[in-house]
N, C-alpha and C. Protein backbone atom coordinates (compact mmCIF):
# COMPACT_ATOMS: atom_id res chain seq x y z
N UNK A 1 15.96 16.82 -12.12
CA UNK A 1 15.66 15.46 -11.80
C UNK A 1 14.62 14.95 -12.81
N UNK A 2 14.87 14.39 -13.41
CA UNK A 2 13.99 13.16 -14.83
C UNK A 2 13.77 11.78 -13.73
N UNK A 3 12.74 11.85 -13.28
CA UNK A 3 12.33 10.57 -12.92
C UNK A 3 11.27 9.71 -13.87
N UNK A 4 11.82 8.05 -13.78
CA UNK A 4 10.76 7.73 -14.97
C UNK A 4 10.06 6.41 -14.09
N UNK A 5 8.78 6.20 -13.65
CA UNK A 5 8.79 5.01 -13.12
C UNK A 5 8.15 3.54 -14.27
N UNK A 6 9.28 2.83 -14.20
CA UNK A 6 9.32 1.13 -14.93
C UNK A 6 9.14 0.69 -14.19
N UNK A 7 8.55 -0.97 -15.09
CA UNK A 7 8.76 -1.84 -14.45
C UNK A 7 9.88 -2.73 -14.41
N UNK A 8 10.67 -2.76 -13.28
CA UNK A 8 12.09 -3.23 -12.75
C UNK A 8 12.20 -3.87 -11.68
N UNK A 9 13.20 -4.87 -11.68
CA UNK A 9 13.56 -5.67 -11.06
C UNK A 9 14.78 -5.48 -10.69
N UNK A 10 15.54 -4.97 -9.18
CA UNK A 10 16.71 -5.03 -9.40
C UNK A 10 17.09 -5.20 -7.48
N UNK A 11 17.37 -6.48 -7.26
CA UNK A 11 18.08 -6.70 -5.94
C UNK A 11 18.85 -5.88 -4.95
N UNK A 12 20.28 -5.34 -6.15
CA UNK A 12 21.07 -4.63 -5.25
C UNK A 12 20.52 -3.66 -5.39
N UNK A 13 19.74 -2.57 -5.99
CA UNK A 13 19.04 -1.39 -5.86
C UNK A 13 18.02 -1.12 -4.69
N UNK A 14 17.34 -2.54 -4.61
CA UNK A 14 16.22 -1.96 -3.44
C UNK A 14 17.49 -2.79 -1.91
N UNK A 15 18.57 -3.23 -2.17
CA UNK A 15 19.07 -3.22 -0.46
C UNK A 15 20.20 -1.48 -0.72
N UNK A 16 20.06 -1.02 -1.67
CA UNK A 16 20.69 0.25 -1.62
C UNK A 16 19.75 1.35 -0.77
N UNK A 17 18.51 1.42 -1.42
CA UNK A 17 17.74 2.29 -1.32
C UNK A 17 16.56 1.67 0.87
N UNK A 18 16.85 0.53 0.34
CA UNK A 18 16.12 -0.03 1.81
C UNK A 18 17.38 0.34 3.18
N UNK A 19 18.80 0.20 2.81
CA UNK A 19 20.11 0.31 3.81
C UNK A 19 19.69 2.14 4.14
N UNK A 20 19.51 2.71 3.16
CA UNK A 20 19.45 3.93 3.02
C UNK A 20 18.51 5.02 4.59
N UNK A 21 17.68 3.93 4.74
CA UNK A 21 16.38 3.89 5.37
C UNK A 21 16.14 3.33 6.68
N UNK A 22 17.54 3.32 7.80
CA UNK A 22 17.43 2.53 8.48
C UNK A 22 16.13 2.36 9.63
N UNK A 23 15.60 3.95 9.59
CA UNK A 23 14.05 4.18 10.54
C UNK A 23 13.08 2.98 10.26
N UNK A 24 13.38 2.74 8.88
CA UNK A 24 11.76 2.11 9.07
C UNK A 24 12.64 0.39 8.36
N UNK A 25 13.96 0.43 7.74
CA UNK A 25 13.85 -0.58 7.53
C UNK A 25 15.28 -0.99 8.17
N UNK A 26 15.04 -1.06 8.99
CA UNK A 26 16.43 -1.44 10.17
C UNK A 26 17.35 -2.74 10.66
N UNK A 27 16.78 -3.82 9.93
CA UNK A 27 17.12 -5.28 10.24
C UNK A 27 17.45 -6.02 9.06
N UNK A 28 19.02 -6.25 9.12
CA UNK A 28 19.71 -6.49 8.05
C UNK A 28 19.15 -7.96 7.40
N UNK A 29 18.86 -8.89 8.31
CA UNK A 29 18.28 -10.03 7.45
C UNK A 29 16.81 -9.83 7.04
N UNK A 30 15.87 -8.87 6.86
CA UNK A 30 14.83 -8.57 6.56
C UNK A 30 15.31 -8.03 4.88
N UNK A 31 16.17 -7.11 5.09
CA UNK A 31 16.69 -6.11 3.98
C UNK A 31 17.00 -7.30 3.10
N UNK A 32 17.81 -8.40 3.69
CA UNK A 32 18.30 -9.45 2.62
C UNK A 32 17.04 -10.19 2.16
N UNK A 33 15.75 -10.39 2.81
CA UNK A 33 15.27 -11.02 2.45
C UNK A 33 14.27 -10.39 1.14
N UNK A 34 13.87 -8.71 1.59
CA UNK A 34 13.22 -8.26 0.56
C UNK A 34 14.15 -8.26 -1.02
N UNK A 35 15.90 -7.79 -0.77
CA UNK A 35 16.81 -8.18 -1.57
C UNK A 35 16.11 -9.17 -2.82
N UNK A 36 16.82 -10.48 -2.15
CA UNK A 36 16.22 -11.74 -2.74
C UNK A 36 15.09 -12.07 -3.35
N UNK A 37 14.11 -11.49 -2.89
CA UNK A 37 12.72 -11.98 -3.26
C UNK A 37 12.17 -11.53 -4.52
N UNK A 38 12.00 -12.45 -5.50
CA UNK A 38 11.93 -12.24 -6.80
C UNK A 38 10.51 -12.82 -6.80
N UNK A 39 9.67 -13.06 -6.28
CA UNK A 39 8.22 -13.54 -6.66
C UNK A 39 7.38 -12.37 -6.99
N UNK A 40 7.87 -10.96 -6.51
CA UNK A 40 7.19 -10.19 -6.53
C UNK A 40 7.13 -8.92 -7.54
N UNK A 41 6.24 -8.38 -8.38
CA UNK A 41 6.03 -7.18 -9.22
C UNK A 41 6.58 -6.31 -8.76
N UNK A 42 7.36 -5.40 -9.83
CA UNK A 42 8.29 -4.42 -8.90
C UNK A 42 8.22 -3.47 -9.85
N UNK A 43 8.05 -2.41 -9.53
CA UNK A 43 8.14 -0.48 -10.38
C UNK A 43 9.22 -0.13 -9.37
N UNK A 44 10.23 0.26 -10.15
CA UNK A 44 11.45 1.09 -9.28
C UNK A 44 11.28 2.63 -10.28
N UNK A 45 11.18 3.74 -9.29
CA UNK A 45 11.68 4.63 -9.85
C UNK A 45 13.13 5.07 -10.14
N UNK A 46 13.11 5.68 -11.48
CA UNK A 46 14.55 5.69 -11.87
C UNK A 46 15.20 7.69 -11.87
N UNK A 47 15.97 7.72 -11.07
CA UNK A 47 16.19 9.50 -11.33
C UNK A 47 17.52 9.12 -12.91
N UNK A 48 17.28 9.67 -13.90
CA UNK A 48 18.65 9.36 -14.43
C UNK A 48 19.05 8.33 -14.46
N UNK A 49 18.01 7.44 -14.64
CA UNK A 49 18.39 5.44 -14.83
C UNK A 49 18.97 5.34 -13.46
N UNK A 50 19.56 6.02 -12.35
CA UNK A 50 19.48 5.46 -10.89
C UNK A 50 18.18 5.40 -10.31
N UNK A 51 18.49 3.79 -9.85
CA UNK A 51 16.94 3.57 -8.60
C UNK A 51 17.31 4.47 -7.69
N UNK A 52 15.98 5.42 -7.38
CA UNK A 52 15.91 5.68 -6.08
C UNK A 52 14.61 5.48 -5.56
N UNK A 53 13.83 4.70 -5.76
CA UNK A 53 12.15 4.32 -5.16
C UNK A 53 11.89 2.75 -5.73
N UNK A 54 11.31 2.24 -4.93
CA UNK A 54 10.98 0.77 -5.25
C UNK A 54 9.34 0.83 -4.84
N UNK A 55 8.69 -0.21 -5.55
CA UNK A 55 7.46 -0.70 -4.56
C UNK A 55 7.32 -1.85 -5.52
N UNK A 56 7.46 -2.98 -4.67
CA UNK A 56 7.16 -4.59 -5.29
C UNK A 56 5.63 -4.98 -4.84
N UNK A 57 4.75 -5.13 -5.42
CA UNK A 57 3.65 -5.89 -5.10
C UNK A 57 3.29 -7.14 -5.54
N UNK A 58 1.87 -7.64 -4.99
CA UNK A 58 1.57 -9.02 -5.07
C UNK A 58 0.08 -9.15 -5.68
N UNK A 59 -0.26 -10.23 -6.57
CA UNK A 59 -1.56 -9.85 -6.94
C UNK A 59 -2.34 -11.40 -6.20
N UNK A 60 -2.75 -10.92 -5.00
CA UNK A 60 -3.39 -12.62 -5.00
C UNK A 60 -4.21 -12.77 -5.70
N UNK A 61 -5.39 -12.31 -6.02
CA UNK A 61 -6.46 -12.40 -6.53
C UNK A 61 -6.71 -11.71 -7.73
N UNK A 62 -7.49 -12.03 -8.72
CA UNK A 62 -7.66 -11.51 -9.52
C UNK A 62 -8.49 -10.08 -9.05
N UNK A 63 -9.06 -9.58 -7.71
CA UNK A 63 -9.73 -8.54 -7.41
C UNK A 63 -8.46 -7.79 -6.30
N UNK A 64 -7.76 -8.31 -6.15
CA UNK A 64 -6.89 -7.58 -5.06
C UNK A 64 -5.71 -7.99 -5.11
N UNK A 65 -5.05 -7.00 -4.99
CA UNK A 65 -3.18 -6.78 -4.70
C UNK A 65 -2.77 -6.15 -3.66
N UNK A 66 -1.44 -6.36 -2.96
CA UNK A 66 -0.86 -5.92 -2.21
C UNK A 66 0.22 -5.33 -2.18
N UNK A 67 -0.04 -3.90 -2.15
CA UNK A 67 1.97 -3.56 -2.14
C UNK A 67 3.21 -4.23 -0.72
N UNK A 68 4.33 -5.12 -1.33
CA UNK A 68 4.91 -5.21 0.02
C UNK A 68 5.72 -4.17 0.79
N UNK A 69 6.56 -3.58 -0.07
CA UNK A 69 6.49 -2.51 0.57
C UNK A 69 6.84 -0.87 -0.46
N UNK A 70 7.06 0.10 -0.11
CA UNK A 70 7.29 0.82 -0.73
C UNK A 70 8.73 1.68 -0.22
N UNK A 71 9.75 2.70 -0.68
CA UNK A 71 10.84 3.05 0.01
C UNK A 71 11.04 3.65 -1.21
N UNK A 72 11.40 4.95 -0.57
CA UNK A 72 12.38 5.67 -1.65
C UNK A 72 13.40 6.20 -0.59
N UNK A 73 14.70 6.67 -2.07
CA UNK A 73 16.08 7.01 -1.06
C UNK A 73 15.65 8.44 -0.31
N UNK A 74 16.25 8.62 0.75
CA UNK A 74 15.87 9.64 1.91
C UNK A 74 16.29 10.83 0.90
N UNK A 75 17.25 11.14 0.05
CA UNK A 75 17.74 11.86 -1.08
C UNK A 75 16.97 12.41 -1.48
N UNK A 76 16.00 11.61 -1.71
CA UNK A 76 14.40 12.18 -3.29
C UNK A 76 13.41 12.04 -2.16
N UNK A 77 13.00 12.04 -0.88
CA UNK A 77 12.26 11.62 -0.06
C UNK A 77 11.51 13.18 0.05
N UNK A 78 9.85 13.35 -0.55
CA UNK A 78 8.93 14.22 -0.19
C UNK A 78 9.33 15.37 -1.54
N UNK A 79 10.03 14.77 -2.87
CA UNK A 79 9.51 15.01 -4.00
C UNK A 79 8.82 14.60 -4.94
N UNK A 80 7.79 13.74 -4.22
CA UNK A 80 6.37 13.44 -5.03
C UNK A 80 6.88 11.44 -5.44
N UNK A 81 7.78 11.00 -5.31
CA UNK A 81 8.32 10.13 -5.99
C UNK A 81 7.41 8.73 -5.45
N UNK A 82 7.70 8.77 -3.91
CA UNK A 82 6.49 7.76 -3.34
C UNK A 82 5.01 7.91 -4.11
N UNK A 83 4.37 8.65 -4.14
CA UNK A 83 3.26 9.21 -4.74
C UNK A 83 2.77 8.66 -6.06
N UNK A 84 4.22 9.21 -6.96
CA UNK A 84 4.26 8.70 -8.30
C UNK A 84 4.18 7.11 -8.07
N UNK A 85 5.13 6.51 -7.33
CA UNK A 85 5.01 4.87 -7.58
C UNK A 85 3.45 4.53 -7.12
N UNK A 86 2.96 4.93 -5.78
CA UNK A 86 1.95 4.15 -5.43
C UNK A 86 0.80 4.71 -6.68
N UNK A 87 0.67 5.73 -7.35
CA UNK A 87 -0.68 6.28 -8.37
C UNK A 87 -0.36 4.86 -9.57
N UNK A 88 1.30 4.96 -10.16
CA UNK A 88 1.74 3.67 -11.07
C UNK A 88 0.90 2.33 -10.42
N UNK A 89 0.73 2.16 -9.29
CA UNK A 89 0.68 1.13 -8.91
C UNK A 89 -1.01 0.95 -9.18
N UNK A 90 -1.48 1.73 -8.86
CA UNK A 90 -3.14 1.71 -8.78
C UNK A 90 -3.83 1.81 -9.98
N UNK A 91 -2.92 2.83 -10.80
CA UNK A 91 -3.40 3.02 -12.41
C UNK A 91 -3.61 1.56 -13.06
N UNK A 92 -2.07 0.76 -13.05
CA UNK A 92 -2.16 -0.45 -13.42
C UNK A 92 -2.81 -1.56 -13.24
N UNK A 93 -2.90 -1.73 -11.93
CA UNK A 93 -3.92 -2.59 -11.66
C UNK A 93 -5.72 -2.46 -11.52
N UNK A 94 -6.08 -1.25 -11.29
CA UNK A 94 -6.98 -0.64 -12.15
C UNK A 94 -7.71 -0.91 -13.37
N UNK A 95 -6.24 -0.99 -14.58
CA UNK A 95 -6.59 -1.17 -15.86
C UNK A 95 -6.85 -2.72 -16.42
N UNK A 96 -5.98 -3.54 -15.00
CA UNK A 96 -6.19 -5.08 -15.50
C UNK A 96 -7.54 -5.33 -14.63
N UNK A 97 -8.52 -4.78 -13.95
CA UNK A 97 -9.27 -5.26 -13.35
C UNK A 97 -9.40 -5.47 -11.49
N UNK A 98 -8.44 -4.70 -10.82
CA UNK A 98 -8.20 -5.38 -9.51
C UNK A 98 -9.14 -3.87 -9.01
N UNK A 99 -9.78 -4.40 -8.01
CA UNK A 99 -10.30 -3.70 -7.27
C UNK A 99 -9.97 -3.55 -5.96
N UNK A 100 -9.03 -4.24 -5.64
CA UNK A 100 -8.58 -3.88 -3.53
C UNK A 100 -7.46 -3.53 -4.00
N UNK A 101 -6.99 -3.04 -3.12
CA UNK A 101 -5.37 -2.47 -2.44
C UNK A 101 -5.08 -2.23 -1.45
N UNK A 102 -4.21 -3.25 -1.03
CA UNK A 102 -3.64 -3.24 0.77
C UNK A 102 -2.48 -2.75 0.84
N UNK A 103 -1.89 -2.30 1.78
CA UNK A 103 -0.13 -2.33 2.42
C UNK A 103 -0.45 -2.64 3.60
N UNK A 104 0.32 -3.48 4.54
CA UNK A 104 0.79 -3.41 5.85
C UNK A 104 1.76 -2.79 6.05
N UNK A 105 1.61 -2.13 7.12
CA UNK A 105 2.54 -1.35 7.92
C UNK A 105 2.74 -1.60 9.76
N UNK A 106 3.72 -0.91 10.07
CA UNK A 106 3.48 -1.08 11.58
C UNK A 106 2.24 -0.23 12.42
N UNK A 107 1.81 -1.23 13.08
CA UNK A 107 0.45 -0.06 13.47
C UNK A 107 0.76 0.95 14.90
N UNK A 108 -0.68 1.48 14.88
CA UNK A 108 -0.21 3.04 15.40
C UNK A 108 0.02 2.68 16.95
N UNK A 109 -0.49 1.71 17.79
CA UNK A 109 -0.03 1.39 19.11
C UNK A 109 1.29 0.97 19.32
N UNK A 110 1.81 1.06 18.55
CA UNK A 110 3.72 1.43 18.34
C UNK A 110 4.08 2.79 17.92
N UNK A 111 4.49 3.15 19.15
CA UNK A 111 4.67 4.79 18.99
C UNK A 111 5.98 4.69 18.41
N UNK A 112 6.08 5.42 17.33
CA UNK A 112 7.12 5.16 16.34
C UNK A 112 6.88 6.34 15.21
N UNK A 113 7.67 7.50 14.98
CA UNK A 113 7.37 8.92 14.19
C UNK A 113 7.71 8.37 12.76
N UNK A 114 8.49 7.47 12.46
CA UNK A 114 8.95 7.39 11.03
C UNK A 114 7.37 6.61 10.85
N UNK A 115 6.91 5.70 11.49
CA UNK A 115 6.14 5.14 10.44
C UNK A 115 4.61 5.59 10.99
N UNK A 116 4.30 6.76 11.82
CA UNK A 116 3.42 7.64 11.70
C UNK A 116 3.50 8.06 10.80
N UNK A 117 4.42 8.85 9.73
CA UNK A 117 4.91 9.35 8.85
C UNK A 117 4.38 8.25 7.50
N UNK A 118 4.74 7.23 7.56
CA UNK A 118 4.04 6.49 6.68
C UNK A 118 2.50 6.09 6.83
N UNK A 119 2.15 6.42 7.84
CA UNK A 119 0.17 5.85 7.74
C UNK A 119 0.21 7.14 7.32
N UNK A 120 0.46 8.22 7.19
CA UNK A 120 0.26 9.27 6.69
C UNK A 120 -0.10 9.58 5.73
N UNK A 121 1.26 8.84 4.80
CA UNK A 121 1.04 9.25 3.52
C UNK A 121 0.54 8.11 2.78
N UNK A 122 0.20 6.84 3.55
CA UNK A 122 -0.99 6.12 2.75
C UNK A 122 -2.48 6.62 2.87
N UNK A 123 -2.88 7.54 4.31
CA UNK A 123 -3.73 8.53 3.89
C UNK A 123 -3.81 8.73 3.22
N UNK A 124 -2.98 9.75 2.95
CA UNK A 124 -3.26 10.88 2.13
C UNK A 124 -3.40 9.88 0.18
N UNK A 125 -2.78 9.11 0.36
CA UNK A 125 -3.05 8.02 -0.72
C UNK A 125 -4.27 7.42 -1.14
N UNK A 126 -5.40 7.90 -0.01
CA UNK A 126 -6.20 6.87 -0.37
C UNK A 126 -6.36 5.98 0.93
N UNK A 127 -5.67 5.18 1.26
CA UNK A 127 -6.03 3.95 2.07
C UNK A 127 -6.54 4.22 3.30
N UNK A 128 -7.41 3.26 3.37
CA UNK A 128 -8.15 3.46 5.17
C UNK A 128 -8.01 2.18 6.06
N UNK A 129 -7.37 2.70 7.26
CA UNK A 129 -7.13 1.20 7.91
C UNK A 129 -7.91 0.53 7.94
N UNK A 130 -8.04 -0.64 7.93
CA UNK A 130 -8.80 -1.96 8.22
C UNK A 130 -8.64 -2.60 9.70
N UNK A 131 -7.53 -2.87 9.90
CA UNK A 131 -7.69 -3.81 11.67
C UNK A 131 -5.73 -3.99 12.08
N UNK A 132 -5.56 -3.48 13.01
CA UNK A 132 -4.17 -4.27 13.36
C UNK A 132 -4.37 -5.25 13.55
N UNK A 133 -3.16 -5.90 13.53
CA UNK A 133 -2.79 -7.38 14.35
C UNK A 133 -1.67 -6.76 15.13
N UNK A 134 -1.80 -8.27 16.22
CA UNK A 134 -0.18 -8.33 17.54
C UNK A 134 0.57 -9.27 16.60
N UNK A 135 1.43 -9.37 16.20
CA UNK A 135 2.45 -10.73 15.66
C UNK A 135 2.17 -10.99 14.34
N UNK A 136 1.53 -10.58 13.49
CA UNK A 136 1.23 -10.94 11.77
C UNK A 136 2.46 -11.18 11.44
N UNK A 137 3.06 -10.04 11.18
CA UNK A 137 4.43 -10.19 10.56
C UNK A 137 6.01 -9.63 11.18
N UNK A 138 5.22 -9.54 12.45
CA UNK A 138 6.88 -9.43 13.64
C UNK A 138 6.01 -9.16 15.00
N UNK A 139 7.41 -8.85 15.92
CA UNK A 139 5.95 -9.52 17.19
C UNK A 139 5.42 -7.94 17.84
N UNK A 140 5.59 -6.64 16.67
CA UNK A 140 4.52 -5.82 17.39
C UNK A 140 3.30 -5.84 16.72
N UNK A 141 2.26 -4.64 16.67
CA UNK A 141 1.25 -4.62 15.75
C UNK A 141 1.56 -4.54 14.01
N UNK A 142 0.91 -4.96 13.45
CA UNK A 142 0.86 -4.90 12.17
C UNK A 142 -0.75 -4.35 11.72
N UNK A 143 -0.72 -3.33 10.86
CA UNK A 143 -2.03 -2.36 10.27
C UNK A 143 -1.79 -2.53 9.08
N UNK A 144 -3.08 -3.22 8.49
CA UNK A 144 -3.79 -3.33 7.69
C UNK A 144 -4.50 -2.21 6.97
N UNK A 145 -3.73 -1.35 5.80
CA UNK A 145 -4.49 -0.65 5.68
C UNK A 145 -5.14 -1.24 3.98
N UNK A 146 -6.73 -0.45 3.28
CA UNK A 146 -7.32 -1.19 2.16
C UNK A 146 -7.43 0.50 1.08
N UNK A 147 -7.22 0.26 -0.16
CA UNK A 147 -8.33 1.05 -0.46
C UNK A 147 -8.55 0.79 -1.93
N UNK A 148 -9.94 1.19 -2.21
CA UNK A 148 -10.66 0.48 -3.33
C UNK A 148 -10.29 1.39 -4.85
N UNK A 149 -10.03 0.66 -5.45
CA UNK A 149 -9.63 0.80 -7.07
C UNK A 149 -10.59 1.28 -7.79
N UNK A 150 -10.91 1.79 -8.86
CA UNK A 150 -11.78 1.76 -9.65
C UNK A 150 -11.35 0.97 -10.99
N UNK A 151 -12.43 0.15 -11.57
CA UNK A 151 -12.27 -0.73 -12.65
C UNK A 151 -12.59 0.16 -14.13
N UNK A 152 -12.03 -0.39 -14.87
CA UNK A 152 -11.93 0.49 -16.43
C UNK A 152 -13.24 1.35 -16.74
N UNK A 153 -14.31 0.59 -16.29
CA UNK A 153 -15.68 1.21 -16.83
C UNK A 153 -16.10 2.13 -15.75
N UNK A 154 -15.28 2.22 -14.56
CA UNK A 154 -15.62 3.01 -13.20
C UNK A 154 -14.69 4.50 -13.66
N UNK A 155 -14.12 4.35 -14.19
CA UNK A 155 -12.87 5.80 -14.69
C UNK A 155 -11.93 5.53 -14.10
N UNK A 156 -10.98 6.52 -14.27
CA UNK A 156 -9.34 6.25 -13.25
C UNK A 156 -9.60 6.38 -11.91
N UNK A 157 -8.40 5.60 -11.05
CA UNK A 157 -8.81 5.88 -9.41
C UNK A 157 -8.03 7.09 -9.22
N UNK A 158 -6.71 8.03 -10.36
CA UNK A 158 -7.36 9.44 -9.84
C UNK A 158 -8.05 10.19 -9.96
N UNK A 159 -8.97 9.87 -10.54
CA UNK A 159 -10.15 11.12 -10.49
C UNK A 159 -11.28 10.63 -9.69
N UNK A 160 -10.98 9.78 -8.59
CA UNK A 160 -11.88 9.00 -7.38
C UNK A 160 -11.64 10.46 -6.40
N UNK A 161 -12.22 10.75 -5.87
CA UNK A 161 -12.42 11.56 -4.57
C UNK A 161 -12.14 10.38 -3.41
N UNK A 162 -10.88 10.38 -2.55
CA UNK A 162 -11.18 9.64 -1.50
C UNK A 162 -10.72 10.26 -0.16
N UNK A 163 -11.30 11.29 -0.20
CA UNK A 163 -11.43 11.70 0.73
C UNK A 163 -12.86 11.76 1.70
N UNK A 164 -13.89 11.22 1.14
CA UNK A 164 -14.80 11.26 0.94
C UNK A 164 -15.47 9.99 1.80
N UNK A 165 -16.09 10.15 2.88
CA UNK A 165 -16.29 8.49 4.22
C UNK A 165 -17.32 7.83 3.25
N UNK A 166 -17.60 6.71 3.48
CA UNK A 166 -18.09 5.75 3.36
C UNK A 166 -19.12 5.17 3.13
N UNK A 167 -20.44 5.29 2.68
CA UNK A 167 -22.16 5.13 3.80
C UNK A 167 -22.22 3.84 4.40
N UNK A 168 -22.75 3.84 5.43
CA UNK A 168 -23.05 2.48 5.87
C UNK A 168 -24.27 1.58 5.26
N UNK A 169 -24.19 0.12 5.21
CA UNK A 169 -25.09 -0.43 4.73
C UNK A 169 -26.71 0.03 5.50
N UNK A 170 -27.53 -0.40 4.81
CA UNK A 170 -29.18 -0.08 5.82
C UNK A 170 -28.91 -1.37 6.63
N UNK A 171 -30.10 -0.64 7.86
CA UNK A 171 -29.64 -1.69 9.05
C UNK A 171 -31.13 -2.16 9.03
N UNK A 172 -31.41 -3.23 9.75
CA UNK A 172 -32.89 -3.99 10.37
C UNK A 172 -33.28 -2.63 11.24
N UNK A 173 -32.93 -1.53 11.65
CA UNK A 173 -33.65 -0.44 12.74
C UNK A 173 -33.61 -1.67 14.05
N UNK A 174 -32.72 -2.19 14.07
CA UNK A 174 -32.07 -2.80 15.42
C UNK A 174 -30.80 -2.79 15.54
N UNK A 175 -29.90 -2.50 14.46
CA UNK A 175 -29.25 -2.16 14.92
C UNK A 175 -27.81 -2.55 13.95
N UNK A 176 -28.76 -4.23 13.80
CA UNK A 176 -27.78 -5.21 12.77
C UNK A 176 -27.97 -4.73 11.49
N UNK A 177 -26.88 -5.05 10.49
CA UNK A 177 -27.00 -5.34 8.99
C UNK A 177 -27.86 -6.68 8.78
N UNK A 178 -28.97 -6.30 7.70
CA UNK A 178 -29.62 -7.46 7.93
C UNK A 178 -30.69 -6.89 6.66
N UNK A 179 -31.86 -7.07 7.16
CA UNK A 179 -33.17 -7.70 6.19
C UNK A 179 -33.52 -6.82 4.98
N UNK A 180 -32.80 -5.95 4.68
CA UNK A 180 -32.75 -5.15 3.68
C UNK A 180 -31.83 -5.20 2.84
N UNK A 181 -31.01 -6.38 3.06
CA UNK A 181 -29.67 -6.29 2.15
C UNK A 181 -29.97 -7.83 2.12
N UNK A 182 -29.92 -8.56 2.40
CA UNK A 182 -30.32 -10.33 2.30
C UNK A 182 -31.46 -11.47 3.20
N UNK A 183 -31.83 -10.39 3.87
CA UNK A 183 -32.94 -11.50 4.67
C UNK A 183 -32.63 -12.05 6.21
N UNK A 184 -31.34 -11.76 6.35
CA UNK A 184 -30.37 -12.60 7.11
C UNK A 184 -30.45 -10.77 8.50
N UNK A 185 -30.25 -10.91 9.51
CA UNK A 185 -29.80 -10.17 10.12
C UNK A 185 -28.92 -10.85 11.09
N UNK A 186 -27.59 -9.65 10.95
CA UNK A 186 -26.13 -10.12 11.22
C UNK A 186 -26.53 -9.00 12.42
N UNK A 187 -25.60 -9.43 13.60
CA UNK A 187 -25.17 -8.83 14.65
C UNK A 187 -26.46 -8.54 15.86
N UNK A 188 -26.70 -7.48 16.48
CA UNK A 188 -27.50 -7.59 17.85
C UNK A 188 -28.79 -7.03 17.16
């Protein structure tokens, strides 16, 4: 297997590789709509010039992008190929300057194993949830997950440790974020 990941654009490839997938992508006018949708940046991995992995993203901001979604064929599924696209994805935007990175997914108060399976491996990617929603983008939860880039002068984001929690800001010793970071104390 010679996989090469480009940047590509190709309709009937990602409703090949999305049909492929009915667990997580199961609703034929959804499939048509990701199909169609050409507004968005797209790396398809190629085995042998066949797509079998897509991930189209979005750059709103000059500090943050969003992957919409990601899918590879169940075929090549857990030989590194997801992996490869989302690292493509971070390297690049990385190198132009973006510092966030989101995906939504379905969140975890939808008991659902395929896309446990996916907060998984945006774990293991890096990303840390941020907040569900009820109804964002269909009417169960939707999870928000983020995780931070490193910029050219920061080094590559793989050689970021992110496995690694967080520190919290200093607090007022009441409790809030506050007089040690701006003057202002936020919260109780």
């Amino acid at each position: 297997m010679a996989i090469d990941i480009t940047e590509h654009r190709d309709g009937n490839a990602v409703r090949r590789i999305l049909e492929a997938l009915p667990e997580w992508f199961g609703i034929p006018e959804a499939i048509d709509g990701y199909a169609a949708d050409d507004s968005y940046g797209s790396l398809m991995a190629l085995d042998d010039g066949a797509p079998v992995g897509v991930v189209p993203t979005r750059r709103h901001f000059p500090e943050s992008a969003e992957i919409h979604l990601m899918a590879v064929h169940p075929d090549v599924r857990g030989t590194g190929i997801g992996r490869r696209l989302v690292e493509r994805v971070v390297d690049d935007l990385s190198a132009d300057g973006c510092t966030l990175l989101s995906v939504h997914t379905v969140g975890p108060s939808f008991e659902n194993a395929p896309h446990a399976q996916t907060r998984a491996f945006y774990t293991r990617m890096g990303f840390l949830p941020l907040e569900e929603h009820e109804n964002l983008e269909w009417l169960g939860p939707t999870l928000i997950l983020v995780r931070a880039l490193a910029t050219p002068d920061q080094g590559h984001a793989e050689n970021q440790d992110h496995t690694q929690g967080t520190s919290a800001p200093p607090t007022n010793g009441a409790g809030g974020v506050g007089s040690e970071m701006s003057g202002n104390r936020w919260g109780p």
